[in-house]
C-alpha atoms as a PDB file:
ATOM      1  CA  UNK A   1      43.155 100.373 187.250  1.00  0.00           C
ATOM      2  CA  UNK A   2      46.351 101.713 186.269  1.00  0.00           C
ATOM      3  CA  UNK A   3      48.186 100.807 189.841  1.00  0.00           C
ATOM      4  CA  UNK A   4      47.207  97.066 188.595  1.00  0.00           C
ATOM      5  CA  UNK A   5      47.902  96.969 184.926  1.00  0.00           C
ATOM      6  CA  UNK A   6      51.342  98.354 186.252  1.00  0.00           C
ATOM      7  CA  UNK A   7      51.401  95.739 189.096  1.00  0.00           C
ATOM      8  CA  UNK A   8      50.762  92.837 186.792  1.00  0.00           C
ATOM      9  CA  UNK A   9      53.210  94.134 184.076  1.00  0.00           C
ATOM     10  CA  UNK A  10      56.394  94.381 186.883  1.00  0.00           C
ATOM     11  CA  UNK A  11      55.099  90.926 187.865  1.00  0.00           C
ATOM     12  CA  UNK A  12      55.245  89.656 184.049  1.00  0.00           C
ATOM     13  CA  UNK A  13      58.742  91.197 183.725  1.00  0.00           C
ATOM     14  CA  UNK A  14      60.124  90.031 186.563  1.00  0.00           C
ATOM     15  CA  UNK A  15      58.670  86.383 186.183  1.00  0.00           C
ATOM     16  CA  UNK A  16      60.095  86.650 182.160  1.00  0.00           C
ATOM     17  CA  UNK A  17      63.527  87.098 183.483  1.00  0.00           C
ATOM     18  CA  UNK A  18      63.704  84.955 186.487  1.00  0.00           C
ATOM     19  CA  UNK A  19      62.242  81.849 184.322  1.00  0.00           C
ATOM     20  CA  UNK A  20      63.204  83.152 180.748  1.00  0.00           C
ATOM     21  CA  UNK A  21      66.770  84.266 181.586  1.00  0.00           C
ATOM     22  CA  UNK A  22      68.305  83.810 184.919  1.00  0.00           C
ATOM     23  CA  UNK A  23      66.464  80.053 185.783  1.00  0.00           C
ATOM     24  CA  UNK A  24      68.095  79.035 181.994  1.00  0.00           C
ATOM     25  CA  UNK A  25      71.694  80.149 182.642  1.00  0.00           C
ATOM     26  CA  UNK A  26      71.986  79.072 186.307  1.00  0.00           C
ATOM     27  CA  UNK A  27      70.737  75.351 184.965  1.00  0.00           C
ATOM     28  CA  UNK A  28      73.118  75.762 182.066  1.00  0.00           C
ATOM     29  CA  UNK A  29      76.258  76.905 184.007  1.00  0.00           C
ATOM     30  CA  UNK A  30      75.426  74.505 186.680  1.00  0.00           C
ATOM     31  CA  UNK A  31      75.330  71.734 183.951  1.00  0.00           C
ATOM     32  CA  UNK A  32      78.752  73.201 182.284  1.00  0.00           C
ATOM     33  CA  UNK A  33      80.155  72.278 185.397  1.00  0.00           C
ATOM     34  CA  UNK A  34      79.069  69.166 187.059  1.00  0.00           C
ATOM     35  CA  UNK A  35      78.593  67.780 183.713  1.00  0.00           C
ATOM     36  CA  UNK A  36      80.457  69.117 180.828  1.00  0.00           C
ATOM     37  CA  UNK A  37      80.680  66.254 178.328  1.00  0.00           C
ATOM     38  CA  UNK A  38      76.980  65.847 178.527  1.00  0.00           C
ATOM     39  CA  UNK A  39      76.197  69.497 178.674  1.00  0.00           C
ATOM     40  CA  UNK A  40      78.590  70.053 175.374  1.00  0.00           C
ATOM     41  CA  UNK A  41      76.287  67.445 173.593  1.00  0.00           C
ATOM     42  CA  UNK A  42      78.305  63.986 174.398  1.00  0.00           C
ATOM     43  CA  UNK A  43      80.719  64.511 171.146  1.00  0.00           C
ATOM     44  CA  UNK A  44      82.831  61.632 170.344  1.00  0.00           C
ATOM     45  CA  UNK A  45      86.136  62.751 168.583  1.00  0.00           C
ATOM     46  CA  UNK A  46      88.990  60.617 166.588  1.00  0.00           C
ATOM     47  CA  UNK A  47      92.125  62.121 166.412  1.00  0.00           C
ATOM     48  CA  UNK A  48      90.633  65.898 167.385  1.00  0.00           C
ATOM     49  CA  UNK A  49      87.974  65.454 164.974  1.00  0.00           C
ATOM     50  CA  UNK A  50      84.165  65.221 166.561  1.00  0.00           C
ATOM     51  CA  UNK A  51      83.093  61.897 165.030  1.00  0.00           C
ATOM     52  CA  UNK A  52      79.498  61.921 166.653  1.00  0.00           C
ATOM     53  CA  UNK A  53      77.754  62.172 169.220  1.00  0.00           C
ATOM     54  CA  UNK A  54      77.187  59.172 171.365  1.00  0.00           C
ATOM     55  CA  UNK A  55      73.604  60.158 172.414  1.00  0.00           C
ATOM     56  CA  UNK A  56      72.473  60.151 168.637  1.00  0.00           C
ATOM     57  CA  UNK A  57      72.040  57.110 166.286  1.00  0.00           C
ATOM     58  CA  UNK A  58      73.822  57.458 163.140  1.00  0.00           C
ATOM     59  CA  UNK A  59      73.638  55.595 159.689  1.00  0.00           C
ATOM     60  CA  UNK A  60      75.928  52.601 159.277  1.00  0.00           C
ATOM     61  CA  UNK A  61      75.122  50.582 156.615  1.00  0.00           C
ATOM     62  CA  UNK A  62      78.897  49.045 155.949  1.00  0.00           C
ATOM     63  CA  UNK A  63      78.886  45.384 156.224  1.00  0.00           C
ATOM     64  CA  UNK A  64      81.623  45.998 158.628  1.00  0.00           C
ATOM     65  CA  UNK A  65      80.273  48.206 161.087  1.00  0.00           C
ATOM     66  CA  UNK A  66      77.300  47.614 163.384  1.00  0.00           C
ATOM     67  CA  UNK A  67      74.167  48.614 162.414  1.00  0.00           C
ATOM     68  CA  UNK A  68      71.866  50.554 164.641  1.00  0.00           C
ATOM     69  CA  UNK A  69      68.189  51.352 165.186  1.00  0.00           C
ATOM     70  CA  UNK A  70      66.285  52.549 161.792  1.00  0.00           C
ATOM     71  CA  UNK A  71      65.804  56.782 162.085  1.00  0.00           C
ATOM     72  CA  UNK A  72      62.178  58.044 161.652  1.00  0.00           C
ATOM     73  CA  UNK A  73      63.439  61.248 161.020  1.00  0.00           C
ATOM     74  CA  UNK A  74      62.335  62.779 157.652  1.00  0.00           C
ATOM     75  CA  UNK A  75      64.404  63.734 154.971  1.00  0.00           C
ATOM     76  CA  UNK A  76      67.718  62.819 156.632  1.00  0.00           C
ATOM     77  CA  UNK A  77      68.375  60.057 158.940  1.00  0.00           C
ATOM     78  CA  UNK A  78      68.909  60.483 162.446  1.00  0.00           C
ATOM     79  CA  UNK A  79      68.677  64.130 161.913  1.00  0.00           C
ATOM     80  CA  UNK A  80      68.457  65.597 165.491  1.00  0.00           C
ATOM     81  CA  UNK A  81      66.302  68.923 164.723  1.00  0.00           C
ATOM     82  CA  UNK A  82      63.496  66.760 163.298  1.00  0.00           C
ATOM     83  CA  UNK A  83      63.500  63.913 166.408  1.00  0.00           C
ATOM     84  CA  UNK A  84      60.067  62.194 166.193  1.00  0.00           C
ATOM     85  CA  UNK A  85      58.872  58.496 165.856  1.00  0.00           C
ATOM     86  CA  UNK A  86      56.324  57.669 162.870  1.00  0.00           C
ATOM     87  CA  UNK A  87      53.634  58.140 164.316  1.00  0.00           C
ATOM     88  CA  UNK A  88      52.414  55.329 162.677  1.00  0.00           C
ATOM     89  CA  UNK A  89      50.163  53.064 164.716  1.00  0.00           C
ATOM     90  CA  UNK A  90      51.170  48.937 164.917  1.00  0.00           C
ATOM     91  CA  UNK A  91      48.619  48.180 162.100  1.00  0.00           C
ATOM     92  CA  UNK A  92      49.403  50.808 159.757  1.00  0.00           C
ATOM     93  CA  UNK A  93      49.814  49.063 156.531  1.00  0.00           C
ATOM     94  CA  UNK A  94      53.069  51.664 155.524  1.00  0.00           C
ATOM     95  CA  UNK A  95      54.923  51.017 159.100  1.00  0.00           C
ATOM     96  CA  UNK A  96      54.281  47.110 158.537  1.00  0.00           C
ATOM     97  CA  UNK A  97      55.318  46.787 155.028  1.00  0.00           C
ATOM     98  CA  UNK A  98      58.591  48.995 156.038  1.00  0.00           C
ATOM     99  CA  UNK A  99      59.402  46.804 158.645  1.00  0.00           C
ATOM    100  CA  UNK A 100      58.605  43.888 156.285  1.00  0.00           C
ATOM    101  CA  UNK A 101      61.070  45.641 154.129  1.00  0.00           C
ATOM    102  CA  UNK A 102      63.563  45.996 156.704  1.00  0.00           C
ATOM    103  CA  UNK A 103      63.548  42.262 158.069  1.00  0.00           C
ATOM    104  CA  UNK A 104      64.404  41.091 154.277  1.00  0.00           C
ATOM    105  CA  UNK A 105      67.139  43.135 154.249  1.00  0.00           C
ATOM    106  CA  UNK A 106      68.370  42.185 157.614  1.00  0.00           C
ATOM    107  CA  UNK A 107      68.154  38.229 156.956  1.00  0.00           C
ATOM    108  CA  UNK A 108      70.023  39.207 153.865  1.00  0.00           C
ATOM    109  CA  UNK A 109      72.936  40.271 155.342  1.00  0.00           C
ATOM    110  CA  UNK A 110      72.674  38.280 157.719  1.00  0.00           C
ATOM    111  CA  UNK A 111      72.180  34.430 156.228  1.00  0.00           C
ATOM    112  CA  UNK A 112      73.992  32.724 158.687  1.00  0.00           C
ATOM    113  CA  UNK A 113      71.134  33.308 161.417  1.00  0.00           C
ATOM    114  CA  UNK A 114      68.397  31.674 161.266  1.00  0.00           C
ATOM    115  CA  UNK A 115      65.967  32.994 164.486  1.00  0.00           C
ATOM    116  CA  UNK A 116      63.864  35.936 164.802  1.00  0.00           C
ATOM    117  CA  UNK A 117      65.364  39.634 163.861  1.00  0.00           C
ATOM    118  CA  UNK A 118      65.619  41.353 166.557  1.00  0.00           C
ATOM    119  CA  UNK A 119      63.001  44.109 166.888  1.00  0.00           C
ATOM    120  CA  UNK A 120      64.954  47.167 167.195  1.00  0.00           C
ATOM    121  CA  UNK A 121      67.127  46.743 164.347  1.00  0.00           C
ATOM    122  CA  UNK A 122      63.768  46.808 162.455  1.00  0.00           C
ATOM    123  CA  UNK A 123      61.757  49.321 164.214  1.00  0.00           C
ATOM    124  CA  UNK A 124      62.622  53.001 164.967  1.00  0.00           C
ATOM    125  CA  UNK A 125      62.252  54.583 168.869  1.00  0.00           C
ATOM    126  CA  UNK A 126      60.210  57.417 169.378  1.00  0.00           C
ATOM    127  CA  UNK A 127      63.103  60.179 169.123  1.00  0.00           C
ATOM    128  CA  UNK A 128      63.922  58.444 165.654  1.00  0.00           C
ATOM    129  CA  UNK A 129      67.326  58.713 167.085  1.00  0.00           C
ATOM    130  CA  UNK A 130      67.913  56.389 169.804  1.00  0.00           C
ATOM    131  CA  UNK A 131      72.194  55.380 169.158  1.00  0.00           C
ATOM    132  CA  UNK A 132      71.998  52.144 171.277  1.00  0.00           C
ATOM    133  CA  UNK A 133      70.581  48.505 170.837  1.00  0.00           C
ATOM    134  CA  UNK A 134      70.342  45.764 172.937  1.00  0.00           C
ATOM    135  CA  UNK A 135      73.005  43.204 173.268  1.00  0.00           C
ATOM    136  CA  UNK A 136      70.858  40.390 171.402  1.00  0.00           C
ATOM    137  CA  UNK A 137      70.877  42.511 168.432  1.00  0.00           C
ATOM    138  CA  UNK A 138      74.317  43.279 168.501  1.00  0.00           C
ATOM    139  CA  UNK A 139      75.003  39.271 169.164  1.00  0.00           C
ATOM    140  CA  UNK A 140      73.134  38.577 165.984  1.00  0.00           C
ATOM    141  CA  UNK A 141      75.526  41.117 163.872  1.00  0.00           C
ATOM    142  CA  UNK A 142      78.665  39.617 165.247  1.00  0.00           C
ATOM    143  CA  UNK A 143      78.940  36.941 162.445  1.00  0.00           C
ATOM    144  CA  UNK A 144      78.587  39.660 159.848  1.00  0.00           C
ATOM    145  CA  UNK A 145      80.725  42.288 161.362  1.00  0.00           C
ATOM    146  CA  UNK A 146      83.971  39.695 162.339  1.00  0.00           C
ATOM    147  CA  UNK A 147      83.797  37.937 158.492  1.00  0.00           C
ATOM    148  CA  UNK A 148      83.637  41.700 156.642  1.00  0.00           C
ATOM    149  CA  UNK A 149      86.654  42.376 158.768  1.00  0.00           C
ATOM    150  CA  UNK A 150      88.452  39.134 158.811  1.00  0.00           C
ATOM    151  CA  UNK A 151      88.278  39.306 162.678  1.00  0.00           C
ATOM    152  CA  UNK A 152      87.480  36.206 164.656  1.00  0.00           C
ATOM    153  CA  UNK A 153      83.859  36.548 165.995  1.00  0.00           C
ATOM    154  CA  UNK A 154      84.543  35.351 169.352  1.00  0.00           C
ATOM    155  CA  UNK A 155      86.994  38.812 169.389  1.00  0.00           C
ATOM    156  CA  UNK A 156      84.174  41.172 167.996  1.00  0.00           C
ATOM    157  CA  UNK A 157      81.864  39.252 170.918  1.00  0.00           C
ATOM    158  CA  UNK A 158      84.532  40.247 173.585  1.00  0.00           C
ATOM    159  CA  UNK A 159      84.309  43.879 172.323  1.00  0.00           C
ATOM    160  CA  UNK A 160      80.612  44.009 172.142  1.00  0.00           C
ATOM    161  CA  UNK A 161      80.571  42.607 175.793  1.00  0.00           C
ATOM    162  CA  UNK A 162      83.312  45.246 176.998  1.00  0.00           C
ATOM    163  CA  UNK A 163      80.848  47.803 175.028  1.00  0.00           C
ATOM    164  CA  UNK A 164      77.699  46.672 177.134  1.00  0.00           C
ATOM    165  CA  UNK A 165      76.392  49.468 179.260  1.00  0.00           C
ATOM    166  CA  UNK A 166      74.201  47.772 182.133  1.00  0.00           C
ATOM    167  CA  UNK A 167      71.320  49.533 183.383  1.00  0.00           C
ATOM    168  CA  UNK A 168      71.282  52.790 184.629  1.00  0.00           C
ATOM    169  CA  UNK A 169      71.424  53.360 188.719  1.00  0.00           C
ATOM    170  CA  UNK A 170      71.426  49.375 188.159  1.00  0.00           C
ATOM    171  CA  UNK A 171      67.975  49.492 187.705  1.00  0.00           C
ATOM    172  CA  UNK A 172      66.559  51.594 185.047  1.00  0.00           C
ATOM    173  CA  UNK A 173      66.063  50.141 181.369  1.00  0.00           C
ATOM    174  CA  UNK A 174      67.571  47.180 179.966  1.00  0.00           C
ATOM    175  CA  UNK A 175      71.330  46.622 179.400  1.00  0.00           C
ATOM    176  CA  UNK A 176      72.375  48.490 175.715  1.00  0.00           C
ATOM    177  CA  UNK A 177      75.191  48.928 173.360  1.00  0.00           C
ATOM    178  CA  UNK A 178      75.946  52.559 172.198  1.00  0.00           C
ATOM    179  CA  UNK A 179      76.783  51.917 168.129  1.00  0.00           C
ATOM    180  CA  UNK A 180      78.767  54.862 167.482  1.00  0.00           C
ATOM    181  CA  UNK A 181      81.281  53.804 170.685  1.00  0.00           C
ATOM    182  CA  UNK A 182      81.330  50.047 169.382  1.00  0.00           C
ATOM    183  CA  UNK A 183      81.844  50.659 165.857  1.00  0.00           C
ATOM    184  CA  UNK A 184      84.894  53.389 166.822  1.00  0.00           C
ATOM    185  CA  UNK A 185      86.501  50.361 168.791  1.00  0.00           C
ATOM    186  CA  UNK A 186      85.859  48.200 166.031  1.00  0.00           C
ATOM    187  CA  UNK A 187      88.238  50.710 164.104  1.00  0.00           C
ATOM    188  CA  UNK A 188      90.907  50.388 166.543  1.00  0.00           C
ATOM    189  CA  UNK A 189      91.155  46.985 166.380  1.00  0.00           C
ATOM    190  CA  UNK A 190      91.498  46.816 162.575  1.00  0.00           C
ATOM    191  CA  UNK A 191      90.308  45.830 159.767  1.00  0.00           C
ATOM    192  CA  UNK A 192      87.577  48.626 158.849  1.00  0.00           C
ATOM    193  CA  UNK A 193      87.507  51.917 157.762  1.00  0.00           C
ATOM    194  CA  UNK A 194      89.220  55.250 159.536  1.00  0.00           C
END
């Protein structure tokens, strides 16, 4: 009995550190390596200063920035240690009165359109994070976002179009703007807030 109790415990050991430890740090050295932008958590930086990461949403809410996907995160917005969706099914009355919520307050900003809201800018993703949206909902911002910042829209179009990411390995999900990357160009062309 003792032979296997010890036989079983050198097995748990050694299994602990191969796929607690060692397995870990290979996959995170490897990763430091290939990919070290992505492994150091895809910061964005202005002028030295990280600005945000572009593989979290953030909260824009200035007329002249674009806005992103709503966060289901509780507490605080977009907050990364608390990534979840609702949970709330398609017929909860709280999820549709929140998005009824949110559609008013899109068409208000937005009273030069006069077709449907797109859904993302209205509903959150299941990470409550997601920092892209589609190119249709970034189209029906462009209005807002060129008169806040006295831009011609055709020239915030250009830099939404130079901003679209197409899909991934060409095939994989649907084309998508990253916010945080769009809004950052916005500020280098002018007109909105450093």
């Amino acid at each position: 009995m003792k032979s296997q109790l010890r036989a079983a415990m050198m097995i748990f050991v050694l299994l602990a550190l191969l796929t607690g430890m060692a397995y870990p740090a290979l996959v995170t050295l490897v990763a430091r390596v290939i990919f070290p932008h992505q492994a150091g958590g895809s910061v964005l930086a202005r002028d030295g200063i990280p600005v945000g990461s572009e593989l979290i949403g953030q909260p824009f809410d200035d007329p002249r920035c674009f806005w992103g996907r709503p966060s289901a995160t509780e507490r605080v917005p977009y907050n990364a240690a608390a990534s979840t969706g609702s949970n709330l099914g398609p017929t909860n009355p709280d999820l549709l009165d929140a998005v009824r919520r949110r559609v008013e307050e899109v068409r208000k900003a937005h009273p030069d359109q006069s077709g449907p809201v797109p859904a993302e800018l209205v509903t959150a993703s299941a990470s409550g994070l997601d920092p892209h949206i589609s190119p249709a909902a970034a189209e029906y911002q462009v209005a807002r976002v060129a008169r806040a910042r006295g831009l011609a829209p055709d020239e915030v179009r250009r830099l939404v179009a130079k901003h679209t990411e197409g899909r991934t390995l060409g095939m994989l999900g649907e084309p998508r703007v990253n916010v945080l990357r769009l809004n950052l160009a916005l500020d280098d062309l002018g007109g909105g807030p450093r």
